[in-house]
C-alpha atoms as a PDB file:
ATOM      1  CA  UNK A   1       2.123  31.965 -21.602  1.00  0.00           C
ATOM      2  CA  UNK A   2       4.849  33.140 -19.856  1.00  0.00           C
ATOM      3  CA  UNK A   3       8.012  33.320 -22.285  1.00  0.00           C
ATOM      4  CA  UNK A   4      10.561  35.093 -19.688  1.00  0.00           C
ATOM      5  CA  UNK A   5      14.061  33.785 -20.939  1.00  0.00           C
ATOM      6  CA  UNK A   6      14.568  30.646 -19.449  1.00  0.00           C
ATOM      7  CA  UNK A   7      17.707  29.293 -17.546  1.00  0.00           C
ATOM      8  CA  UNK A   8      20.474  28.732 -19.835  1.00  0.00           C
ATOM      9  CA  UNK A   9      23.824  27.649 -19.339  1.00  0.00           C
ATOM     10  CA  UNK A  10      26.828  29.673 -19.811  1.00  0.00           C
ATOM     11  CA  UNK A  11      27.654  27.031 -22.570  1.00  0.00           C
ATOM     12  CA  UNK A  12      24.272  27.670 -23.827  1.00  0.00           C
ATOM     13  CA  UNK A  13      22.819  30.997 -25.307  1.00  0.00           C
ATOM     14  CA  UNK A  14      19.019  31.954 -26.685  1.00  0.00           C
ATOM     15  CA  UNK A  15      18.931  32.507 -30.151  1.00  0.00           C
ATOM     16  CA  UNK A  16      15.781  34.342 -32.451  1.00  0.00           C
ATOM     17  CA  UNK A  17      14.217  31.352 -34.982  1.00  0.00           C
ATOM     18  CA  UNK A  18      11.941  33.917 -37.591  1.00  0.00           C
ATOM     19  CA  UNK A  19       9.202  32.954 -39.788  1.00  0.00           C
ATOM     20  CA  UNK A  20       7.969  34.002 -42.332  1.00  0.00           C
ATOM     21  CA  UNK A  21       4.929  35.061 -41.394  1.00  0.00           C
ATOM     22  CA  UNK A  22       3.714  38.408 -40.663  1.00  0.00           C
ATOM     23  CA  UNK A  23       0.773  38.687 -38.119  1.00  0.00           C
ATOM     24  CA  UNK A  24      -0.836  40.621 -35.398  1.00  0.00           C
ATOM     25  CA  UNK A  25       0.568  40.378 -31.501  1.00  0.00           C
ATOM     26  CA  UNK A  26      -2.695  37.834 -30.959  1.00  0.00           C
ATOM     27  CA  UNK A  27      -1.829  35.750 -33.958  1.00  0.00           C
ATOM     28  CA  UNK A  28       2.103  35.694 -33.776  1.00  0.00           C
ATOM     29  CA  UNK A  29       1.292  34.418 -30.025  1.00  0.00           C
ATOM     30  CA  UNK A  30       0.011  31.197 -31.342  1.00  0.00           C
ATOM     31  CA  UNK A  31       2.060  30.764 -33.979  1.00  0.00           C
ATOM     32  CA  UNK A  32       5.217  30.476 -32.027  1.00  0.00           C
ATOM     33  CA  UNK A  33       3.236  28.848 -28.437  1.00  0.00           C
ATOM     34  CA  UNK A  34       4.847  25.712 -29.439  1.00  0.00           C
ATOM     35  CA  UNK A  35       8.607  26.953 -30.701  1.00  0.00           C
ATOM     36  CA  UNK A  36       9.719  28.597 -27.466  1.00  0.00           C
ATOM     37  CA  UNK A  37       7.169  31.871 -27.421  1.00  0.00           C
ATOM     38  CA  UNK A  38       8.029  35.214 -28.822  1.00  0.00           C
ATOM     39  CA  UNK A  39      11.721  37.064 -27.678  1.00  0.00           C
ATOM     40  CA  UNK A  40      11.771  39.318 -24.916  1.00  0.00           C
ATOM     41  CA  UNK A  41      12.672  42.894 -25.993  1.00  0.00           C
ATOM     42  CA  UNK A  42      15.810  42.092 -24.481  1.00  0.00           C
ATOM     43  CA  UNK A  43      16.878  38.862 -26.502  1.00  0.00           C
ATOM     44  CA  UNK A  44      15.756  41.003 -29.536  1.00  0.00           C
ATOM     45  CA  UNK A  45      17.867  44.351 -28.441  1.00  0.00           C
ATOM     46  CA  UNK A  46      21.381  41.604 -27.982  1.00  0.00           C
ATOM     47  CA  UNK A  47      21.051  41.136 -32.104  1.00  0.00           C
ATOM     48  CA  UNK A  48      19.738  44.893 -32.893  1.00  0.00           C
ATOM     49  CA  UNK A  49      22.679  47.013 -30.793  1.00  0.00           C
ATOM     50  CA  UNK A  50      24.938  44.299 -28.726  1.00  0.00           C
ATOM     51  CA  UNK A  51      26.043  42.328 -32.028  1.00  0.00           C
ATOM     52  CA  UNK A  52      25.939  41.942 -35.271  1.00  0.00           C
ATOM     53  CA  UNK A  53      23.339  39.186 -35.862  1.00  0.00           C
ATOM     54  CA  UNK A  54      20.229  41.152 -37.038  1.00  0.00           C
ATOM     55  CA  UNK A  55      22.203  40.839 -40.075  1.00  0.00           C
ATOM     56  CA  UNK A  56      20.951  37.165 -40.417  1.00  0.00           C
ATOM     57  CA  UNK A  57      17.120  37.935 -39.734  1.00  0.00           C
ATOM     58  CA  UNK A  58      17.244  41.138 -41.421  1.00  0.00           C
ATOM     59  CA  UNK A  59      14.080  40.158 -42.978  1.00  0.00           C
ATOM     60  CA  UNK A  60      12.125  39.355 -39.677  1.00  0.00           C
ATOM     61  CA  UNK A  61      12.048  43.517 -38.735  1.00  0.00           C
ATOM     62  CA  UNK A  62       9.869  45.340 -37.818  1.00  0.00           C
ATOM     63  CA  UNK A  63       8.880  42.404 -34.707  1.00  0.00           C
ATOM     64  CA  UNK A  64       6.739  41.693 -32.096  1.00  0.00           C
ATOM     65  CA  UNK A  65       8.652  41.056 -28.889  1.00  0.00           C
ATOM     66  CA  UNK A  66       6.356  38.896 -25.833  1.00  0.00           C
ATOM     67  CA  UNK A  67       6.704  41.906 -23.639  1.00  0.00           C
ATOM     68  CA  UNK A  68       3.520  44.452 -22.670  1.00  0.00           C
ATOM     69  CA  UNK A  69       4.463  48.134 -21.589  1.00  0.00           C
ATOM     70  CA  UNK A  70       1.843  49.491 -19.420  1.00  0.00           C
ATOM     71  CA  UNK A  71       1.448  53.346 -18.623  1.00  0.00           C
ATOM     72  CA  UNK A  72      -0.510  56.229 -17.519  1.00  0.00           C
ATOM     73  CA  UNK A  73      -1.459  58.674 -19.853  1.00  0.00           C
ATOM     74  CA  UNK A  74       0.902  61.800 -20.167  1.00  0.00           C
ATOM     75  CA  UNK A  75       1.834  63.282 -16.901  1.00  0.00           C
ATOM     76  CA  UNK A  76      -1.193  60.672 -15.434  1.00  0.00           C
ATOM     77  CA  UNK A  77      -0.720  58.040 -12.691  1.00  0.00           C
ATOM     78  CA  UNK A  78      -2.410  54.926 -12.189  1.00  0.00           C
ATOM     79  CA  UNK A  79      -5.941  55.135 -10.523  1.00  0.00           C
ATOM     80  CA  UNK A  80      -7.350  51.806  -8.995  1.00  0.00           C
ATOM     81  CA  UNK A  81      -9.417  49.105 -10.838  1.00  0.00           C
ATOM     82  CA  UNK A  82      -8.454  47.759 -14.491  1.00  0.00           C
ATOM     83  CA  UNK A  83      -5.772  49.582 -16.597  1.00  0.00           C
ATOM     84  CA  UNK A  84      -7.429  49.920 -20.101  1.00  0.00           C
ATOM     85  CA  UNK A  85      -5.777  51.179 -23.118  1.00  0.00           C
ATOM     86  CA  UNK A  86      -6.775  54.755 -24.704  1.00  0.00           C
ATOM     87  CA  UNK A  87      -7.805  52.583 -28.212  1.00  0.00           C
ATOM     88  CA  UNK A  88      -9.718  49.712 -28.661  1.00  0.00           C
ATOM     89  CA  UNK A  89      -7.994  46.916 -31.212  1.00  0.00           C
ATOM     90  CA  UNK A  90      -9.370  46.773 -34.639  1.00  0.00           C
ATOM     91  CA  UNK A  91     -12.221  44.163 -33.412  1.00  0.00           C
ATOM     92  CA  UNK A  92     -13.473  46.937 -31.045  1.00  0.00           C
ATOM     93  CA  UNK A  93     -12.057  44.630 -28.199  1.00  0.00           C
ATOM     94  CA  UNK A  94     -10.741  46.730 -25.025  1.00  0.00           C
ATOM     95  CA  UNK A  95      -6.866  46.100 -23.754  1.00  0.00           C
ATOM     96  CA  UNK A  96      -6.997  45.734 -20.026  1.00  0.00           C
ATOM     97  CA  UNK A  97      -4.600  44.644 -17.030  1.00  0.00           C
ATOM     98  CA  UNK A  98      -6.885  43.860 -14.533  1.00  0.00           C
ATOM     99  CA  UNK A  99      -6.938  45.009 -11.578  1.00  0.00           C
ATOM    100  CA  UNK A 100      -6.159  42.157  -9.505  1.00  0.00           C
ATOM    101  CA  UNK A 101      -2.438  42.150 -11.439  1.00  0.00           C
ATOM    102  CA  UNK A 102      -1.706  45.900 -11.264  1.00  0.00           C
ATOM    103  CA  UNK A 103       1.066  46.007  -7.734  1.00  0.00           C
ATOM    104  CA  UNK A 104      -0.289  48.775  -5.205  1.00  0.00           C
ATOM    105  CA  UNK A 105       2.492  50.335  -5.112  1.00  0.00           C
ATOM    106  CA  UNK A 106       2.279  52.191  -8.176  1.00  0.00           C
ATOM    107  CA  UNK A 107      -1.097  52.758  -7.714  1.00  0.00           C
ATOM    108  CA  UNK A 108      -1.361  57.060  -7.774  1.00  0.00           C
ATOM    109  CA  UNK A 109       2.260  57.270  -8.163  1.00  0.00           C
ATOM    110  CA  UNK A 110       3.683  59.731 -10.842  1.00  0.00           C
ATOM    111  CA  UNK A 111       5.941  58.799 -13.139  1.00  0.00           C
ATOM    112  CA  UNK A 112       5.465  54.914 -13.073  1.00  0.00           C
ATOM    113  CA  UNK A 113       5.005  52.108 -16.060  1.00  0.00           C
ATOM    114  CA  UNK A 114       4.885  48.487 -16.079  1.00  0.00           C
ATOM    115  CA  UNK A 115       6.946  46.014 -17.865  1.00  0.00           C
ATOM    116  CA  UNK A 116       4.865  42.676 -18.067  1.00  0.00           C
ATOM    117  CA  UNK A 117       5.676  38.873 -19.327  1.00  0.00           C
ATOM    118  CA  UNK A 118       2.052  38.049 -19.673  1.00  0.00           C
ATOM    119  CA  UNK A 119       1.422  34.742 -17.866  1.00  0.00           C
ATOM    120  CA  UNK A 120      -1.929  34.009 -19.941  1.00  0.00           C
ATOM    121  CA  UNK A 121      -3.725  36.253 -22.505  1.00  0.00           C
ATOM    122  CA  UNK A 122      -7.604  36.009 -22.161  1.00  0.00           C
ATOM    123  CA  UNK A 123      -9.620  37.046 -25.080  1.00  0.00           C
ATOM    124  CA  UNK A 124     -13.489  37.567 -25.255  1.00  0.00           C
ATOM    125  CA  UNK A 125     -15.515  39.730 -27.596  1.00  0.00           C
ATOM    126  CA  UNK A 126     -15.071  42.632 -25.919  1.00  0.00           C
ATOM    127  CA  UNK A 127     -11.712  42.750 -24.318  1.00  0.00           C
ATOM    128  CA  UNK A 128      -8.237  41.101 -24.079  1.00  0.00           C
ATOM    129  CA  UNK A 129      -6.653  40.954 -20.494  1.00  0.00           C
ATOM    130  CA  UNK A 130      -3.054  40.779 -20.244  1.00  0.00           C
ATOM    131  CA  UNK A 131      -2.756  38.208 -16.734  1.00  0.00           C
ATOM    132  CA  UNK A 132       0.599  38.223 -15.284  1.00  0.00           C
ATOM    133  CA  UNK A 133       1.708  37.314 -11.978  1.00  0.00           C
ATOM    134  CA  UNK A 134       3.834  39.669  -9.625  1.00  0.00           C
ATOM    135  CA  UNK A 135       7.051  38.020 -10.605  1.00  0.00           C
ATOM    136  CA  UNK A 136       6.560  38.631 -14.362  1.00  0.00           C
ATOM    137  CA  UNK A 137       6.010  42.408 -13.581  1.00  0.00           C
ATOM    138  CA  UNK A 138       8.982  45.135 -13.810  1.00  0.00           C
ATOM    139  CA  UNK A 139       8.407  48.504 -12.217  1.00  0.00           C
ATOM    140  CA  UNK A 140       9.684  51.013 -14.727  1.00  0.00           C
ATOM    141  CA  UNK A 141      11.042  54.619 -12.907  1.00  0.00           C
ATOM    142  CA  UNK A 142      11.536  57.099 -13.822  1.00  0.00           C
ATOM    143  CA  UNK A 143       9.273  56.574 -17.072  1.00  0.00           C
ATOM    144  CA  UNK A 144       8.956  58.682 -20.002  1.00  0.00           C
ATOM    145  CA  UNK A 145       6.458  60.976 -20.484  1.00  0.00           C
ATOM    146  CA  UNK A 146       7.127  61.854 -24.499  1.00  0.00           C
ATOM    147  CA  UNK A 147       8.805  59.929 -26.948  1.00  0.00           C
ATOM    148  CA  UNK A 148      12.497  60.336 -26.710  1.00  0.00           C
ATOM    149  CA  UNK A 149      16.154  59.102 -25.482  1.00  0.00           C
ATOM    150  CA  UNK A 150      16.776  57.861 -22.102  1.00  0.00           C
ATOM    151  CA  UNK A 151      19.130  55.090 -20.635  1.00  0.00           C
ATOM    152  CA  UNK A 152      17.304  51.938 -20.908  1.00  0.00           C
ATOM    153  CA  UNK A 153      16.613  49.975 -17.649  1.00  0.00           C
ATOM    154  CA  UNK A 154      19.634  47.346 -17.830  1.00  0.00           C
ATOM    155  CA  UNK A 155      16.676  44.057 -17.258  1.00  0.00           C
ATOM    156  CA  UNK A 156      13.997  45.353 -19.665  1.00  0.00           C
ATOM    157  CA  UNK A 157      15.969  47.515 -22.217  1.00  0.00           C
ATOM    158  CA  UNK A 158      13.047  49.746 -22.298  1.00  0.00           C
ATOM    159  CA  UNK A 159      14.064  53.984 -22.223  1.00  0.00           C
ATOM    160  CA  UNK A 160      13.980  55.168 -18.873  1.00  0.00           C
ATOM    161  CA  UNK A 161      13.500  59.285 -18.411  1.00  0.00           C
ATOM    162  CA  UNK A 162      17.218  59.029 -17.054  1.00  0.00           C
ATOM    163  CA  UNK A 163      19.569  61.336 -18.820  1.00  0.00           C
ATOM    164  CA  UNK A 164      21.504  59.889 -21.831  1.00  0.00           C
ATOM    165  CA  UNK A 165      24.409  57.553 -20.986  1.00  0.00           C
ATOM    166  CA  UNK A 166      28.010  58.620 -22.430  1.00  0.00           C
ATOM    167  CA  UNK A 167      28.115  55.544 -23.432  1.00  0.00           C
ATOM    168  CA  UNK A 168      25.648  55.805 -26.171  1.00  0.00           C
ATOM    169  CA  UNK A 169      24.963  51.456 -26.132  1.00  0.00           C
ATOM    170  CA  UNK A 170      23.176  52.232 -22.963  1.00  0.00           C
ATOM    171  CA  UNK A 171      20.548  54.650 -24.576  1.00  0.00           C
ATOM    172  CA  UNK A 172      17.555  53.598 -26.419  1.00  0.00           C
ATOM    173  CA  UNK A 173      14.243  55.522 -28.279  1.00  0.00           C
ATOM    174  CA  UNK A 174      11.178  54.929 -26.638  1.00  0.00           C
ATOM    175  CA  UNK A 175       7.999  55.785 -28.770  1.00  0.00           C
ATOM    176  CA  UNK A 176       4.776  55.909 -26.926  1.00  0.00           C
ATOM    177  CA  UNK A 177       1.282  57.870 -27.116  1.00  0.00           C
ATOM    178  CA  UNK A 178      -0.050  60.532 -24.958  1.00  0.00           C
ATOM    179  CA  UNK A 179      -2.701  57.863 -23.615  1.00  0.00           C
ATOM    180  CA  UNK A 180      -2.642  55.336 -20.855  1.00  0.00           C
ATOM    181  CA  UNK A 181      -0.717  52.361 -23.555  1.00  0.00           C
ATOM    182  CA  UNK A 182      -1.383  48.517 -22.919  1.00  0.00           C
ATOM    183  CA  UNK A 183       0.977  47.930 -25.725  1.00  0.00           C
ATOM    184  CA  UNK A 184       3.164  44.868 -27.275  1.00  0.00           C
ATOM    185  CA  UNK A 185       6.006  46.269 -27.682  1.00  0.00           C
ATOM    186  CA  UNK A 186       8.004  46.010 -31.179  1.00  0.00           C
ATOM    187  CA  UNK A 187      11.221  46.369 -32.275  1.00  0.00           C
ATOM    188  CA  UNK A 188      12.800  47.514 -35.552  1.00  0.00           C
ATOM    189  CA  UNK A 189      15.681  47.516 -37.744  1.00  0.00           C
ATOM    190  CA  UNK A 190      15.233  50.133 -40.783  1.00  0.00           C
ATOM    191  CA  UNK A 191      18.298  50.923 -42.444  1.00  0.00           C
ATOM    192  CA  UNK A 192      20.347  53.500 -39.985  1.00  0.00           C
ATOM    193  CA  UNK A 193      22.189  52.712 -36.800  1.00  0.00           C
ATOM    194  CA  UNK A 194      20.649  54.044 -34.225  1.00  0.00           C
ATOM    195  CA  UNK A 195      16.732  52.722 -35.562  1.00  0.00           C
ATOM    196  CA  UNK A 196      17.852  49.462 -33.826  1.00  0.00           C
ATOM    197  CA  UNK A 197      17.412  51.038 -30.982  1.00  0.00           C
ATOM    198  CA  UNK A 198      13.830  52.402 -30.938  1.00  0.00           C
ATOM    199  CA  UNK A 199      11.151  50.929 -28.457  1.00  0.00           C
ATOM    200  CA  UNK A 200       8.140  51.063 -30.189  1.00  0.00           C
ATOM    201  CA  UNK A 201       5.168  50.881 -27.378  1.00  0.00           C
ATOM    202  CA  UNK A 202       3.184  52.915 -29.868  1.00  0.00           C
ATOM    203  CA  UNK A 203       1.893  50.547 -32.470  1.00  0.00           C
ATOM    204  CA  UNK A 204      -1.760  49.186 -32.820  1.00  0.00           C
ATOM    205  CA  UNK A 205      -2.415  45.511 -31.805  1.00  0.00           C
ATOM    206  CA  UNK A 206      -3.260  44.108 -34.948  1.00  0.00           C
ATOM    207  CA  UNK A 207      -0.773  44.879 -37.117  1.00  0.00           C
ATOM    208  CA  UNK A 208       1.096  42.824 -38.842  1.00  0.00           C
ATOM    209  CA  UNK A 209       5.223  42.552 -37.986  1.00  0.00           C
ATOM    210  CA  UNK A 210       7.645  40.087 -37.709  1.00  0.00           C
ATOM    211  CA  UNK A 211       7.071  36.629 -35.943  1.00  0.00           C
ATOM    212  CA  UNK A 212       9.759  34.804 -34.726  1.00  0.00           C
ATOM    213  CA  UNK A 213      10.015  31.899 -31.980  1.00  0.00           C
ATOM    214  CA  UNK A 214      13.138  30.899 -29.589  1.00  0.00           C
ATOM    215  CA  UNK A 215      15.503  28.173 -29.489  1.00  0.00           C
ATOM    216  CA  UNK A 216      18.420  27.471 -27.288  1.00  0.00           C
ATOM    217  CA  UNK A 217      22.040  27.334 -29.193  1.00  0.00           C
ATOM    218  CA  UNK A 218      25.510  26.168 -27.830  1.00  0.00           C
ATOM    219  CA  UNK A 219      27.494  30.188 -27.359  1.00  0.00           C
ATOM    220  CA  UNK A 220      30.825  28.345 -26.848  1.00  0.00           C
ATOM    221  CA  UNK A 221      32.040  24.863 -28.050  1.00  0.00           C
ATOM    222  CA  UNK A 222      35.079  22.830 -26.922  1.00  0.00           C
ATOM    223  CA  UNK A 223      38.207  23.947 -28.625  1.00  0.00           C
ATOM    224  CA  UNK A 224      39.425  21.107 -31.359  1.00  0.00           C
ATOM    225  CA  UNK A 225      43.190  20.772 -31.627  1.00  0.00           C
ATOM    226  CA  UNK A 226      44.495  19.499 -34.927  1.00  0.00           C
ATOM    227  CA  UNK A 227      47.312  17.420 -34.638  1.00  0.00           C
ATOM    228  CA  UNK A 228      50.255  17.000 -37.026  1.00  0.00           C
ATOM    229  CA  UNK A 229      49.229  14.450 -39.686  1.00  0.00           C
ATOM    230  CA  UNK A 230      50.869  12.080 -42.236  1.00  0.00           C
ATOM    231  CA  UNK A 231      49.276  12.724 -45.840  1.00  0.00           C
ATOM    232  CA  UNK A 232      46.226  10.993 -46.535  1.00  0.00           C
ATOM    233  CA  UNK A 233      45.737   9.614 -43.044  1.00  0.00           C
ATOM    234  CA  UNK A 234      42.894  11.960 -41.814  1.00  0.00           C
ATOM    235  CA  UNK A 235      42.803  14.750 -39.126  1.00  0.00           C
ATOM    236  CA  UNK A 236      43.390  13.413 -35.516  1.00  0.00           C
ATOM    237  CA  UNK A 237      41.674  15.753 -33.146  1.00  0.00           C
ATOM    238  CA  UNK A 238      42.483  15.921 -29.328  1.00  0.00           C
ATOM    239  CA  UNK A 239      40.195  17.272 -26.495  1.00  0.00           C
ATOM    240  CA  UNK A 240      36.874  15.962 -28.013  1.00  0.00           C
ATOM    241  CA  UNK A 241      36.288  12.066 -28.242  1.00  0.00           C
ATOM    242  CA  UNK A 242      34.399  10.897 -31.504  1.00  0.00           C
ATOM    243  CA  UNK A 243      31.045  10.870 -30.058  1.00  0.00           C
ATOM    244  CA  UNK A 244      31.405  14.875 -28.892  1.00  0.00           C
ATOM    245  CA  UNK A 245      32.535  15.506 -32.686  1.00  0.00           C
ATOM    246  CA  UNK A 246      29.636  13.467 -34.193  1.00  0.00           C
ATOM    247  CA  UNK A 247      27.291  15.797 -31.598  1.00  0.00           C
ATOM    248  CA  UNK A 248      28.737  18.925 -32.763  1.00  0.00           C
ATOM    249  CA  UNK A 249      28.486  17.966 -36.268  1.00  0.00           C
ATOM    250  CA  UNK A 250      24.767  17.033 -35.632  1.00  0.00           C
ATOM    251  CA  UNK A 251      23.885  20.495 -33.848  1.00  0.00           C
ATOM    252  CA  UNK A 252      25.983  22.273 -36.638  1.00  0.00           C
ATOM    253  CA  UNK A 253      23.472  20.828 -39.305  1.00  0.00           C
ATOM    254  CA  UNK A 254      20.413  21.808 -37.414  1.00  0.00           C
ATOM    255  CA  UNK A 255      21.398  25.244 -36.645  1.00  0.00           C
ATOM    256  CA  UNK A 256      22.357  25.554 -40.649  1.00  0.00           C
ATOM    257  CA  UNK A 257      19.132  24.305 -41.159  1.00  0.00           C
ATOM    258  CA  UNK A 258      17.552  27.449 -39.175  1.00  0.00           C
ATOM    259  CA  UNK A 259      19.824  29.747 -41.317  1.00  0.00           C
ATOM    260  CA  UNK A 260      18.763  28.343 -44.808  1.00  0.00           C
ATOM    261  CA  UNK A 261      15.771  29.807 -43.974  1.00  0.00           C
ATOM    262  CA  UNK A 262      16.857  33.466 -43.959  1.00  0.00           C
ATOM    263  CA  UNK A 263      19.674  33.684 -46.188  1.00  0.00           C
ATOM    264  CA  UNK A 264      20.145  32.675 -49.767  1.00  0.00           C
ATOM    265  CA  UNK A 265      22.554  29.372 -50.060  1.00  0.00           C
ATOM    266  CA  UNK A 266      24.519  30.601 -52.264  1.00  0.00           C
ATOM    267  CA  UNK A 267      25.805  32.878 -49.053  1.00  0.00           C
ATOM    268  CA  UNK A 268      26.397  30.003 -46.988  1.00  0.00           C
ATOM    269  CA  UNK A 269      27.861  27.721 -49.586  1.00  0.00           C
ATOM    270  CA  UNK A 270      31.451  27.140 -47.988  1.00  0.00           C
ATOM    271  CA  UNK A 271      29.695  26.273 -44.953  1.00  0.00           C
ATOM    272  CA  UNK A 272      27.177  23.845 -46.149  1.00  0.00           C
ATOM    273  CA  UNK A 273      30.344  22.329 -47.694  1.00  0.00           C
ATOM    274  CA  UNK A 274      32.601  22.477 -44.997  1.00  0.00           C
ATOM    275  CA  UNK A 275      30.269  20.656 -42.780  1.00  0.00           C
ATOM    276  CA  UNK A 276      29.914  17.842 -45.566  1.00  0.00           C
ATOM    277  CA  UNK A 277      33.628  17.076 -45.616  1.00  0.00           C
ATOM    278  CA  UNK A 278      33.410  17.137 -41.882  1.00  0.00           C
ATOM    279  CA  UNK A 279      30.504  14.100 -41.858  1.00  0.00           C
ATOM    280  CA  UNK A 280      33.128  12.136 -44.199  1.00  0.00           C
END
């Protein structure tokens, strides 16, 4: 499975494609295997607190992110063998990181959690292991042991039981439950600032949130100089040859395409007619 953010360019940046489907973690897996995986909690906290663009997939919230926080139970370290969650999912299945995929180092250490990009998900009547290798594992410390606000680890986003940051866009909400958690972690956007940045590792398995896939967007384009013009004999444009214009023209529709489906068109009307004259 494995959806850690990918390389990108610095021309390039990873942008959040919702449906509109609403699904358990298990489900919204599949649905989105094929359109670049679920977004880390990280890709999903750059549109909930760094910018403005929730505002575009306000819909999509509450959302499952790809990302699995692992922890002891309150106060609790981790003991050897499989981690298994304090709940079993609503099919009585068990939530377990096996043993072989837990690092020693943590093992008996207070104050501990794991961050995982689950390399494969294997499901069986009875239990669903999260498989990751060492590489798609984050040690989290020091980790919370109650819900509440700590800076967020700058890789993960998740809370850390650091004290707050002055600067408050370094502190996030982490809810969690007083048992050892194998959870998917969620993220939500409910009407006041600061719920963008709660870390839900609380919620049950099956429920149904937001799905959304990946894609990869251009973050800057060449600059287009328009030069002085008679009347009526078209825009000449310097520092991008005809082909590069057709191109951006081309990834301009496709990415308009992606917004039609989460905003009305009578919002995006100038646009939509904007890029029309453009193709003439």
């Amino acid at each position: 499975m494995a959806t850690a953010q990918a390389n990108v360019s610095q021309t390039q940046r990873q942008i959040i494609v919702p449906t509109t489907t609403k699904a358990g973690w298990l489900d919204a897996i599949e649905l989105v295997r094929n359109r670049g995986g679920l977004p880390s909690n990280a890709l999903h906290d750059r549109y909930l607190v760094e910018t403005n663009d929730y505002q575009q997939i306000r819909g999509l919230y509450p959302a499952w992110t790809n990302g699995v926080l692992v922890y002891p139970e309150r106060n609790g370290v981790f003991g050897k063998g499989d981690i298994e969650d304090a709940s079993k999912d609503n099919a009585g299945r068990k939530w377990v990181v096996p043993a072989s995929c837990v690092p020693e180092q943590v093992i008996g250490v207070t104050g501990v959690a794991l961050y995982i990009d689950p390399e494969n998900v294997e499901v069986t009547d009875k239990r669903v292991a999260i498989i990751a290798k060492p590489e798609s594992i984050r040690i989290l410390a020091p980790f919370m042991q109650k819900d509440g606000w700590g800076k967020m680890d700058e890789v993960t986003r998740v809370p850390l039981a650091l004290p707050e940051d002055s600067n408050d866009k370094n502190n996030r909400y982490l809810w969690r439950i007083d048992g050892i958690g194998v959870r998917p972690l969620v993220r939500g956007w409910y009407g006041g600032w600061v719920n963008g940045r709660f870390v839900f590792a609380n919620d049950r398995h099956g429920n149904g949130f937001g799905v959304a896939g990946t894609s990869i967007a251009q973050a800057e384009l060449k600059p287009i100089t328009i030069a002085p013009a008679q009347e009526n004999s078209g825009v000449p444009l310097k520092r991008v040859t005809l082909q590069e214009f057709t191109a951006l023209i081309g990834a301009a529709k496709n990415e308009m395409q992606e917004l039609m489906q989460t905003v009305s068109d009578e919002k995006i009307k100038n646009m939509q007619e904007l890029l029309r004259t453009l193709e003439l």
